[in-house]
N, C-alpha and C. Protein backbone atom coordinates (compact mmCIF):
# COMPACT_ATOMS: atom_id res chain seq x y z
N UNK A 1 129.74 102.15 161.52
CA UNK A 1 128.87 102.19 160.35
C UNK A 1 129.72 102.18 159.09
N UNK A 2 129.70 101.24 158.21
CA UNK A 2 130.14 101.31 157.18
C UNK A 2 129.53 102.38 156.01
N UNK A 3 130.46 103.07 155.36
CA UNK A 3 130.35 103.92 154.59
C UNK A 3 130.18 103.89 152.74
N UNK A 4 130.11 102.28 152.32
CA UNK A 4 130.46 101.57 151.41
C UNK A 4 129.05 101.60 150.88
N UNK A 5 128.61 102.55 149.50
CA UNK A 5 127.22 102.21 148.83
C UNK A 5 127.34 101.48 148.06
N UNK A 6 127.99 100.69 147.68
CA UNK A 6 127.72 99.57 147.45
C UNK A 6 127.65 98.01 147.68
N UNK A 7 127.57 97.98 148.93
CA UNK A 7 127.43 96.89 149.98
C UNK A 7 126.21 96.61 149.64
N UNK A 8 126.00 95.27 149.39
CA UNK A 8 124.71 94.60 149.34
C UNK A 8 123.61 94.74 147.59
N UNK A 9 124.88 95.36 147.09
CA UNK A 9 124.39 95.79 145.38
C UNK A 9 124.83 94.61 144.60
N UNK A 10 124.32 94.57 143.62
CA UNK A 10 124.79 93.29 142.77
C UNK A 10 126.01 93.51 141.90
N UNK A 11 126.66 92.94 141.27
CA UNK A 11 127.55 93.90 140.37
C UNK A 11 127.49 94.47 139.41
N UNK A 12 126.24 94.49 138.72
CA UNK A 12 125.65 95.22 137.26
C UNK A 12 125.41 96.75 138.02
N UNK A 13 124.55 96.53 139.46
CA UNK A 13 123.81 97.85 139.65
C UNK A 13 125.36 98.86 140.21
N UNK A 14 126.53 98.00 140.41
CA UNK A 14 127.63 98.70 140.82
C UNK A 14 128.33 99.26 139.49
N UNK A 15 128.24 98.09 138.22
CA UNK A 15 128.78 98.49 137.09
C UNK A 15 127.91 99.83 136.20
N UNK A 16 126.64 99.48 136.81
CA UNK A 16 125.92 100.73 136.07
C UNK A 16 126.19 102.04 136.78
N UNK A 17 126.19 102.06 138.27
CA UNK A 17 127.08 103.37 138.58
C UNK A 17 128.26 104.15 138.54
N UNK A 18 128.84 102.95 137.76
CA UNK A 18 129.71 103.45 137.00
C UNK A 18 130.14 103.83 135.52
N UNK A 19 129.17 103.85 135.55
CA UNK A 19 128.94 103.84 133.93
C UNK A 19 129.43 103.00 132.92
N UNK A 20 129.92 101.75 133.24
CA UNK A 20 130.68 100.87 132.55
C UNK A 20 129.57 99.94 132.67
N UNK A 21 128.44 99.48 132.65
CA UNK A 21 128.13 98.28 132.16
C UNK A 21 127.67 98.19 130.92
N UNK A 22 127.18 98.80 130.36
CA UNK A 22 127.45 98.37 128.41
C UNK A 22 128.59 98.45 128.08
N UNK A 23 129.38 98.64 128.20
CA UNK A 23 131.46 98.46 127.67
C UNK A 23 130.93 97.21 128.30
N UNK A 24 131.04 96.59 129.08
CA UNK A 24 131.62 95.18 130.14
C UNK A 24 130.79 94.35 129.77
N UNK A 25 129.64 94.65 129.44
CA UNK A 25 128.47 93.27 128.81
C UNK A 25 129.01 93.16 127.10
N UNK A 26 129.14 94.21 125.95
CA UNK A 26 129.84 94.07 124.72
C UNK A 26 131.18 93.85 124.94
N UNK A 27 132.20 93.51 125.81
CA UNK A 27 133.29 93.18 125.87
C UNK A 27 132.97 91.92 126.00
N UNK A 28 132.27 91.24 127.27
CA UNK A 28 132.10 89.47 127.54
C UNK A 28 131.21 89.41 126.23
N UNK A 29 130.67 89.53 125.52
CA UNK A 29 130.06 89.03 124.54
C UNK A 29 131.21 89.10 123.13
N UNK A 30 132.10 89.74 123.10
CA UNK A 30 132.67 89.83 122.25
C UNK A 30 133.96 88.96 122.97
N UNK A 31 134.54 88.20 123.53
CA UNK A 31 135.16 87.81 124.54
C UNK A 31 134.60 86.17 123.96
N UNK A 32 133.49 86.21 124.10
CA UNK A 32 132.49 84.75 123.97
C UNK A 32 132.86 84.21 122.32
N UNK A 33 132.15 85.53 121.89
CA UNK A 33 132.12 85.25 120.51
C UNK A 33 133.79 84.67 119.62
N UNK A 34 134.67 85.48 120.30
CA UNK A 34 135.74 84.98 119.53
C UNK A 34 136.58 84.27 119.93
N UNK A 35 136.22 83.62 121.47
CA UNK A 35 136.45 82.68 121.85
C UNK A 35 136.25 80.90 121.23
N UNK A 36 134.94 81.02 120.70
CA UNK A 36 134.24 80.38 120.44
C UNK A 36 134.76 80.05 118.53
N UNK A 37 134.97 80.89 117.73
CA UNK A 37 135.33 81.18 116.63
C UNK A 37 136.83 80.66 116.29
N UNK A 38 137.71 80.99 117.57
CA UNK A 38 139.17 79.98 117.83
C UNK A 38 139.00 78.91 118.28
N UNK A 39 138.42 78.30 119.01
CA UNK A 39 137.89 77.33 119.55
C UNK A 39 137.95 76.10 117.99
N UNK A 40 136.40 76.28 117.21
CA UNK A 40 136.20 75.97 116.02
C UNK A 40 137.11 76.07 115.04
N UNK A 41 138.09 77.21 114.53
CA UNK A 41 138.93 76.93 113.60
C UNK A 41 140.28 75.70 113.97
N UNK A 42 140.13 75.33 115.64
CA UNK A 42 141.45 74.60 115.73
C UNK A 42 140.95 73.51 116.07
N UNK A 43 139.36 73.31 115.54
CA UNK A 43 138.96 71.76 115.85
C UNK A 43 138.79 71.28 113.89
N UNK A 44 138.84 72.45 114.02
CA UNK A 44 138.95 71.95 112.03
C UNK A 44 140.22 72.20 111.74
N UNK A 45 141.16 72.68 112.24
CA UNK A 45 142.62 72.81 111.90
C UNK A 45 142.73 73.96 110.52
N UNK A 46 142.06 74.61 111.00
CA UNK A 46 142.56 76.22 110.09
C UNK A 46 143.43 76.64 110.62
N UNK A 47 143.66 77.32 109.93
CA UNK A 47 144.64 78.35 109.94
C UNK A 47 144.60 80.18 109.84
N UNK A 48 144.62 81.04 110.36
CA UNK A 48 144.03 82.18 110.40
C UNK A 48 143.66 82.72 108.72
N UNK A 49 145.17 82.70 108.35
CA UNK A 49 145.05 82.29 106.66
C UNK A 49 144.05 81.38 106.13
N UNK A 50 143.93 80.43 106.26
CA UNK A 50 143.19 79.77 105.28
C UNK A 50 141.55 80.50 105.68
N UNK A 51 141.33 80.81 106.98
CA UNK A 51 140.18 81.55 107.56
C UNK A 51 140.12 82.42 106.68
N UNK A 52 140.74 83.87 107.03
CA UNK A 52 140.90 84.71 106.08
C UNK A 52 140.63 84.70 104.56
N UNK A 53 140.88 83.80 104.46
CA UNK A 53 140.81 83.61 102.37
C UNK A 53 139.73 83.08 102.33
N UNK A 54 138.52 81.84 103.10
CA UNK A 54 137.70 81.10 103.19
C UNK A 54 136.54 82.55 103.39
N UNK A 55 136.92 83.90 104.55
CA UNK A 55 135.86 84.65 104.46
C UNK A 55 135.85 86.12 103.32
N UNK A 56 137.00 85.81 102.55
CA UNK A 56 137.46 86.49 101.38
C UNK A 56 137.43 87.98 102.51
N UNK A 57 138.55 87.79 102.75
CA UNK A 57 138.96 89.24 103.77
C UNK A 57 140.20 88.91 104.08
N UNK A 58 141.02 90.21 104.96
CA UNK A 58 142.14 90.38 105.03
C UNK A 58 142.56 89.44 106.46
N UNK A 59 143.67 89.25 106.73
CA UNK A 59 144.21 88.71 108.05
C UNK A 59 143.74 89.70 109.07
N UNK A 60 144.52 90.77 108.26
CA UNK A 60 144.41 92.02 109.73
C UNK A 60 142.36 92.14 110.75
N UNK A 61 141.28 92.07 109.50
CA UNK A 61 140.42 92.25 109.91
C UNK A 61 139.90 90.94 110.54
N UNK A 62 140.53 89.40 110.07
CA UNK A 62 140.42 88.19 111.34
C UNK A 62 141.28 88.64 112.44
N UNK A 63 142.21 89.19 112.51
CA UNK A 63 142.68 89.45 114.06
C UNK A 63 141.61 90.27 114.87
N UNK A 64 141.08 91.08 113.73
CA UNK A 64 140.05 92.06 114.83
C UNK A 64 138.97 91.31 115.79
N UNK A 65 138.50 90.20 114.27
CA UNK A 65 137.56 89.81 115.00
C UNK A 65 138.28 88.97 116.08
N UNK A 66 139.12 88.17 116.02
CA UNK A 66 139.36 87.38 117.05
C UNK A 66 140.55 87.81 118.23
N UNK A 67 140.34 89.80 118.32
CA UNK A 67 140.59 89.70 119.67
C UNK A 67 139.81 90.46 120.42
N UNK A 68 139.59 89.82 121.71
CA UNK A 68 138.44 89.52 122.44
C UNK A 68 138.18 91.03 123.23
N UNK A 69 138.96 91.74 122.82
CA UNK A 69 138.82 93.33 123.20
C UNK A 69 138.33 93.91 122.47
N UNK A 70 138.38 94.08 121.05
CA UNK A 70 137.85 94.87 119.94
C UNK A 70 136.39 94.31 119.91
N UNK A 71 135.26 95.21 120.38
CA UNK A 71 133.73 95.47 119.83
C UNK A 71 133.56 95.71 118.90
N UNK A 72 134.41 96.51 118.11
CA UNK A 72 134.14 96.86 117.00
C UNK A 72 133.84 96.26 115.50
N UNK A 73 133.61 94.99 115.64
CA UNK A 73 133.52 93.86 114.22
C UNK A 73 131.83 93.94 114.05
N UNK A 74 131.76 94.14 112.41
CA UNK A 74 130.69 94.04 111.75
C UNK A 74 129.75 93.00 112.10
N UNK A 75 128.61 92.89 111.78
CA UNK A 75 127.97 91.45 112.87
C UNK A 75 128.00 89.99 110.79
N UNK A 76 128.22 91.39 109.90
CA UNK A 76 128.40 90.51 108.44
C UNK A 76 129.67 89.90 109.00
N UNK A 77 130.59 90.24 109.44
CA UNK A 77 132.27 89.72 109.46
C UNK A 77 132.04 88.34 110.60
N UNK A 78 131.09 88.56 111.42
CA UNK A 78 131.12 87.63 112.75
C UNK A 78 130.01 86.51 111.88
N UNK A 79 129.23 86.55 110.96
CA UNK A 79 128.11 86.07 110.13
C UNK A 79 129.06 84.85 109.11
N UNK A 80 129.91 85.19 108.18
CA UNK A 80 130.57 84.71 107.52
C UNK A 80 131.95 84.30 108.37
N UNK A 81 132.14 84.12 109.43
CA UNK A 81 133.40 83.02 110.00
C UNK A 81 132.40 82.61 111.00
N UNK A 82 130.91 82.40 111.34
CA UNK A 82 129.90 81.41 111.55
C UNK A 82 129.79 80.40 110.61
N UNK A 83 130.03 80.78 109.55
CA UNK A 83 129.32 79.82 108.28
C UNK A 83 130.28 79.16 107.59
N UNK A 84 131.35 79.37 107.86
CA UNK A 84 132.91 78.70 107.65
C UNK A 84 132.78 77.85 108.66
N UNK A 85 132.93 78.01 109.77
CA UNK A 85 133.26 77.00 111.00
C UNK A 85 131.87 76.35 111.54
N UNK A 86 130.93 76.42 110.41
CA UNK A 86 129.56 75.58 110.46
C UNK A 86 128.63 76.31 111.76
N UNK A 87 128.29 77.34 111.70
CA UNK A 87 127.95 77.27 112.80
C UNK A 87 127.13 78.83 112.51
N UNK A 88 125.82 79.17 113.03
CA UNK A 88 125.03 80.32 112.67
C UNK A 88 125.00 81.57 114.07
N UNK A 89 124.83 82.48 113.51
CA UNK A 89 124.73 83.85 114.51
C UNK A 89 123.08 84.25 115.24
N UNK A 90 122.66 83.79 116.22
CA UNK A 90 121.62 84.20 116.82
C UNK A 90 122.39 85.58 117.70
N UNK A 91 121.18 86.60 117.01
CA UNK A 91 120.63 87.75 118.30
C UNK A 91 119.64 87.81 118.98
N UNK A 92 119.54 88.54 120.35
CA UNK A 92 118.32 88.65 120.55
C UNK A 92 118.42 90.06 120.96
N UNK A 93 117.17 90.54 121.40
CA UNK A 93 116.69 91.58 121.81
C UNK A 93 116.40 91.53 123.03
N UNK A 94 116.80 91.88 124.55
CA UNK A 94 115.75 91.49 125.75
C UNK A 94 115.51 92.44 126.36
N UNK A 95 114.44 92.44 127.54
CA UNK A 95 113.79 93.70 127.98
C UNK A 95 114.96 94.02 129.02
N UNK A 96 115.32 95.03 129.66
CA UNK A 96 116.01 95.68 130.68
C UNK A 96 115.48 95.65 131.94
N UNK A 97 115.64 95.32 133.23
CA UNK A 97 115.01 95.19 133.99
C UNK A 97 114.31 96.83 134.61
């Protein structure tokens, strides 16, 4: 008999017993997001600098946003290097199962 409760669980209902699945869903979303944000500045050929000065902010706070570990960026800071690299911020809201 296997002794393993989580055999046959999905990996959210394993991540929620562990209490890590909101860290791990705002990490891949923040992961996405500034993926996506480097992506765009090197199809327009920015430069973190010229980024930076374009969202009238510091370098240090474009590194934040664009590393893919830090949750912590304003959704104004992720709003304005959307609108530089042409491109808009949808949220949504969804129900929880």
């Amino acid at each position: 008999m296997n002794n393993n409760l989580h055999i046959g669980s999905s990996l959210d209902d394993f991540l929620e017993d562990e209490g890590i699945l909101e860290e791990i869903n705002l990490i891949a979303i923040k992961r996405v997001i500034a993926w996506q944000i480097k992506h765009a500045m090197s199809e327009k050929k920015l430069t973190k600098s010229d980024m930076a000065k374009q969202m009238k902010t510091s370098r240090s706070s474009l590194d934040r946003l664009l590393d893919p570990n830090n949750t912590s960026v304003t959704l104004d800071t992720i709003d304005r290097a959307a609108k530089i690299i042409g491109k808009r911020v949808r949220f949504e809201l969804i129900d929880v199962a």
